[in-house]
N, C-alpha and C. Protein backbone atom coordinates (compact mmCIF):
# COMPACT_ATOMS: atom_id res chain seq x y z
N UNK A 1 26.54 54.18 9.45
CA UNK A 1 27.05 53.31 10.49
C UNK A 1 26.38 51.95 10.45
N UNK A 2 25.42 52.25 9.63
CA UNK A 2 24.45 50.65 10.18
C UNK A 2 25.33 49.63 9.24
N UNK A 3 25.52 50.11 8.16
CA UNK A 3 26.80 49.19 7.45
C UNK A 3 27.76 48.74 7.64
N UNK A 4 28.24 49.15 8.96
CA UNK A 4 29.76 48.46 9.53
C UNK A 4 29.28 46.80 10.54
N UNK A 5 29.84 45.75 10.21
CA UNK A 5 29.99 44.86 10.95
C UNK A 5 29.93 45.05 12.35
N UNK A 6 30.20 44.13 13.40
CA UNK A 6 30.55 44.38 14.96
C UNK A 6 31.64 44.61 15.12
N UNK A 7 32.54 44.16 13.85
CA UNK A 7 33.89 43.50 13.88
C UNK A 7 34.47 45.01 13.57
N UNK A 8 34.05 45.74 12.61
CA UNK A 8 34.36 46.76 11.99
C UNK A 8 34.05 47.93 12.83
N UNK A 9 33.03 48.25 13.23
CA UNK A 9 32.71 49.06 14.33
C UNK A 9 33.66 49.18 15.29
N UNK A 10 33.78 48.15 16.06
CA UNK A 10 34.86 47.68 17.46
C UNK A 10 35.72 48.05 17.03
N UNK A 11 36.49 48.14 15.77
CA UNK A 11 37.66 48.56 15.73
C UNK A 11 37.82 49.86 15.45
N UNK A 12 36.68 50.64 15.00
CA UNK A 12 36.71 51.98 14.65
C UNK A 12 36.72 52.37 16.37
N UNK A 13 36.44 51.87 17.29
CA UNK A 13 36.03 52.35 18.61
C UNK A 13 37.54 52.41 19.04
N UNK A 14 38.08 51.45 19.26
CA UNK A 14 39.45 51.09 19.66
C UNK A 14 40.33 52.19 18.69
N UNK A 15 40.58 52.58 17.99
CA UNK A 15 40.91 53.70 17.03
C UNK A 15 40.70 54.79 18.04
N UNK A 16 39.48 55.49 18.05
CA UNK A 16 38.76 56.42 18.46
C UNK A 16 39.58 57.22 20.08
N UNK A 17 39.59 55.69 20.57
CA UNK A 17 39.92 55.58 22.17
C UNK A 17 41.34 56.05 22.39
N UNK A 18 42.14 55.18 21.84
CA UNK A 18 43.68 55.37 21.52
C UNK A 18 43.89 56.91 21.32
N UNK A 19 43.28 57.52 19.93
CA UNK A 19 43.25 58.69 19.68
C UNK A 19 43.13 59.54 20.93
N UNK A 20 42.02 59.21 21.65
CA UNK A 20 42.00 60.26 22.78
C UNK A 20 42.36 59.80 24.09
N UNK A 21 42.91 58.69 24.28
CA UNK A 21 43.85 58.53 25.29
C UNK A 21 45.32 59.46 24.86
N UNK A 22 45.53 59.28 23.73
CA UNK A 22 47.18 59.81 23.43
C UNK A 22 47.19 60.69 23.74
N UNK A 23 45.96 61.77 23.21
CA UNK A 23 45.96 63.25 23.82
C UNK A 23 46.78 64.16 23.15
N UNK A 24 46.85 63.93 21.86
CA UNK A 24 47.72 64.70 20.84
C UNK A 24 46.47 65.41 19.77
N UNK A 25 45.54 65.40 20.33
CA UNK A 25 44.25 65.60 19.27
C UNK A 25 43.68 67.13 19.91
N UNK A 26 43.61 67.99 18.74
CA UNK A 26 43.12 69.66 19.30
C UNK A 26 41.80 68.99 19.48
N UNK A 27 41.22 70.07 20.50
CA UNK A 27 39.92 70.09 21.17
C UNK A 27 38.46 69.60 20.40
N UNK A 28 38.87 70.30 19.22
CA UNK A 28 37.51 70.34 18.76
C UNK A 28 37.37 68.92 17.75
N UNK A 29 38.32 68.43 17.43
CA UNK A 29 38.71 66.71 16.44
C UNK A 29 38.46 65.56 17.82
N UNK A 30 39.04 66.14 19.01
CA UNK A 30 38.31 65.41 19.88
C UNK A 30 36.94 64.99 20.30
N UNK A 31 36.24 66.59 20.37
CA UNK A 31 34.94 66.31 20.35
C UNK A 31 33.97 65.46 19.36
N UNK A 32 34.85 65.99 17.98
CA UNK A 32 33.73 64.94 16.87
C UNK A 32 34.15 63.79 17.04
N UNK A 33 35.31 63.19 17.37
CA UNK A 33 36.00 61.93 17.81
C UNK A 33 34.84 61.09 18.89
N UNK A 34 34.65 62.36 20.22
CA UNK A 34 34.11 61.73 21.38
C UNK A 34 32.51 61.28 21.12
N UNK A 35 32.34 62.17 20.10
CA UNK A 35 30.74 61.87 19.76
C UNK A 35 30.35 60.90 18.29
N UNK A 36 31.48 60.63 17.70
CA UNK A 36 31.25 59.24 17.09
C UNK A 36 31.43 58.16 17.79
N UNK A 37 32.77 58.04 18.56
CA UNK A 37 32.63 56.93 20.00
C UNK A 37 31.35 56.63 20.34
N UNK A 38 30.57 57.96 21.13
CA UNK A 38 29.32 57.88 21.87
C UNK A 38 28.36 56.68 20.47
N UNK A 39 28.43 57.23 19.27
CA UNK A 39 27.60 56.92 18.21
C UNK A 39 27.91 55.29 18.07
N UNK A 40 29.26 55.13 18.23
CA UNK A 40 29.61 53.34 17.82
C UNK A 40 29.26 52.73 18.90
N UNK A 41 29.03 53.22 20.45
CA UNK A 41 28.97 52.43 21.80
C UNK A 41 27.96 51.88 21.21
N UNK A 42 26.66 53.01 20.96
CA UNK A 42 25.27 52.62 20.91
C UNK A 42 24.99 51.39 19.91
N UNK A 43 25.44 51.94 18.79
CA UNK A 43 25.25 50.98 17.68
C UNK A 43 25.65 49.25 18.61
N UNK A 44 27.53 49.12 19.02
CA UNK A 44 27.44 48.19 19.06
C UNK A 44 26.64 47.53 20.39
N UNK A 45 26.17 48.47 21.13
CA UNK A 45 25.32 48.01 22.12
C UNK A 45 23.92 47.43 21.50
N UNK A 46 23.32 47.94 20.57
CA UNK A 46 22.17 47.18 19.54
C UNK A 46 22.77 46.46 18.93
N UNK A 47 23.67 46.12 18.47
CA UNK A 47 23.66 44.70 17.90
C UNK A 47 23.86 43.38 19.17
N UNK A 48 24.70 43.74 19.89
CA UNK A 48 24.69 42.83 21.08
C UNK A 48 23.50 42.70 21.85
N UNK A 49 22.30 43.38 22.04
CA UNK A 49 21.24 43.45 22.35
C UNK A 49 20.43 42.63 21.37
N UNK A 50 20.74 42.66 20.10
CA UNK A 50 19.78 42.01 19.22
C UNK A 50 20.74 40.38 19.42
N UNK A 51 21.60 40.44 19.16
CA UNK A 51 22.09 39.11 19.06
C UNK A 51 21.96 38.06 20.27
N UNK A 52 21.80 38.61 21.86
CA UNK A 52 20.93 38.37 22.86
C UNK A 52 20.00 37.45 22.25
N UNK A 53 19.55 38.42 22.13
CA UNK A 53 18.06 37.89 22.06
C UNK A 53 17.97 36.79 21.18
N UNK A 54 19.12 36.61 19.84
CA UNK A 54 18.71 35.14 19.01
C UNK A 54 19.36 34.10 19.46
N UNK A 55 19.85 34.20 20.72
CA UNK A 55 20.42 33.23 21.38
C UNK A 55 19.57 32.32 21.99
N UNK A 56 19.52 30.95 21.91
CA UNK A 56 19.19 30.20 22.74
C UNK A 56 19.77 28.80 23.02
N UNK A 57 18.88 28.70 23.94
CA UNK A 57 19.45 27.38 24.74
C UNK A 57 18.90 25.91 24.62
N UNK A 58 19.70 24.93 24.17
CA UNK A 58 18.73 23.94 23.91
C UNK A 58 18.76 23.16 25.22
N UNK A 59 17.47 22.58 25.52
CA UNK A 59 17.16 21.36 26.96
C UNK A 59 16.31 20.13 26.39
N UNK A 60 17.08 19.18 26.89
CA UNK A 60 16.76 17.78 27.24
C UNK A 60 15.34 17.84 27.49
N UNK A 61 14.55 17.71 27.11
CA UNK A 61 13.33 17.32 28.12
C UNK A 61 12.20 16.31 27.77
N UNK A 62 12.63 14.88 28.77
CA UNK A 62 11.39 13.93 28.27
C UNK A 62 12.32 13.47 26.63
N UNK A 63 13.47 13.57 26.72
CA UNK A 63 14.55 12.74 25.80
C UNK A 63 14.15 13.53 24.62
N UNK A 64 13.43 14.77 24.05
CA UNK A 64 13.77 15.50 22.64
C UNK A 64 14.26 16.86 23.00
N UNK A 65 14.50 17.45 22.35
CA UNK A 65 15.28 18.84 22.28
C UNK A 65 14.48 19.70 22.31
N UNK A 66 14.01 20.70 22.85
CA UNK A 66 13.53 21.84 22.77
C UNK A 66 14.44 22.84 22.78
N UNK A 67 13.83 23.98 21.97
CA UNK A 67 14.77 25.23 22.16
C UNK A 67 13.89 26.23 23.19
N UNK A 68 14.50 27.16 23.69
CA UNK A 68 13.67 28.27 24.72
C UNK A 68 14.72 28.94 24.92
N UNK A 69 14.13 30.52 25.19
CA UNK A 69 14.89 31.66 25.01
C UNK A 69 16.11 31.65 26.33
N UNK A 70 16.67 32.29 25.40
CA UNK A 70 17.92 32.41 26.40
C UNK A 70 17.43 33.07 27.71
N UNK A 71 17.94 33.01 28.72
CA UNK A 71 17.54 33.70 29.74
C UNK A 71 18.63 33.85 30.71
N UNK A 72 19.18 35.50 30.82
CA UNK A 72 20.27 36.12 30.84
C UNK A 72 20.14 36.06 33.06
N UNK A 73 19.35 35.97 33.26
CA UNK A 73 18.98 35.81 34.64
C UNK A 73 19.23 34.44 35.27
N UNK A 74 19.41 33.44 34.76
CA UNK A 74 19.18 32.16 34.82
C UNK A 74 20.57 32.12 35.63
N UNK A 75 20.57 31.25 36.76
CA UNK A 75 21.99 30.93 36.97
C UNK A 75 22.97 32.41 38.05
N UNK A 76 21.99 33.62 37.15
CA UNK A 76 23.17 34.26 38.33
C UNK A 76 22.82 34.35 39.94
């Protein structure tokens, strides 16, 4: 799994979902279905967690640019 993109993942998820929304899937293809889902949430939840974090924000300050970490609290 660590080899799939975000891009690639997400779509294996959306696959996954469909599949078991339709509800044409015997019990047990569901389950390995429901527990690779569980497996891609996580994954793409670590990459969005990592990509967080290389985010930042640039500020004005005293007329040069600084960078400083994003800060997901800021503003709400």
């Amino acid at each position: 799994m660590e080899d799939l993109t975000f891009e690639q993942a997400m779509k294996r998820l959306e696959e996954i979902v469909s599949r078991l929304e339709a509800g044409d899937v015997p019990l047990d293809q569901s389950m390995t279905l429901f527990e690779e889902g569980t497996k891609l949430s996580a994954y793409l939840s670590k990459l969005l967690d990592t990509a967080e974090q290389k985010v930042t924000m640039i500020t004005a300050q005293n007329g040069t640019e600084t960078e400083v970490p994003f800060d997901t609290e800021e503003g709400e």
